[in-house]
N, C-alpha and C. Protein backbone atom coordinates (compact mmCIF):
# COMPACT_ATOMS: atom_id res chain seq x y z
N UNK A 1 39.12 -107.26 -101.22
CA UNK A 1 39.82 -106.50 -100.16
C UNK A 1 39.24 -106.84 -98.78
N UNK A 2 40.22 -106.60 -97.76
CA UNK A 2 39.32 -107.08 -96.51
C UNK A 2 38.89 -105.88 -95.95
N UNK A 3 39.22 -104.65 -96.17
CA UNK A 3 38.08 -103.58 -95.70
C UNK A 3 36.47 -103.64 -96.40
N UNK A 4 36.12 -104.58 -97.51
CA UNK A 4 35.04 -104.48 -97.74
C UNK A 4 34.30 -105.59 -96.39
N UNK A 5 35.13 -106.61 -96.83
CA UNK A 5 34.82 -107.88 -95.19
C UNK A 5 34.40 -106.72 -93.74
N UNK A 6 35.55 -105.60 -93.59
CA UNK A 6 35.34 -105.80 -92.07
C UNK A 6 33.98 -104.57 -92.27
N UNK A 7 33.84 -104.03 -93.47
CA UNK A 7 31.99 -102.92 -93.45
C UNK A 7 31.17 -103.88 -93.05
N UNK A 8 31.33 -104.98 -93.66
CA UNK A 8 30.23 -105.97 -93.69
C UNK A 8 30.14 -106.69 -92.48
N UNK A 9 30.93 -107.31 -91.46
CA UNK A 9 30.60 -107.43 -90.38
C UNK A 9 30.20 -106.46 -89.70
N UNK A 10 30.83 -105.15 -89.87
CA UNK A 10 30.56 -103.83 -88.52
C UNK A 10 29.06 -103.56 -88.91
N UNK A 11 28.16 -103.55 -90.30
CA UNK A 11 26.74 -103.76 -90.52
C UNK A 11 25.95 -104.62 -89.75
N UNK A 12 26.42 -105.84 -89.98
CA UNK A 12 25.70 -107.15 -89.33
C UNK A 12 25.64 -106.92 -87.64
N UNK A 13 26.89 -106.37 -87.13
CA UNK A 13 27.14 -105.97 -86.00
C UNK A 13 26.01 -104.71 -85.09
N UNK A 14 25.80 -104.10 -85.92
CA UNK A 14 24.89 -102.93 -85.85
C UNK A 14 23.85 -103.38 -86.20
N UNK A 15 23.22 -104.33 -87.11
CA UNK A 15 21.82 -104.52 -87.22
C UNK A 15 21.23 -105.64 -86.04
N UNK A 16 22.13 -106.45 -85.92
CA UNK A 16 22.34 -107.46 -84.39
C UNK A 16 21.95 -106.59 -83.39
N UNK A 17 22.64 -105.23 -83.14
CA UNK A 17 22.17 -104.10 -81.93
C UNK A 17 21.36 -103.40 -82.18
């Protein structure tokens, strides 16, 4: 599914900040 894709960027996104 691509709502598991977009958790997983918005994580990476947040650990980046």
């Amino acid at each position: 599914m691509r709502a598991r894709k977009i958790v997983l960027v918005v994580a990476c996104e947040m650990r980046l900040m």
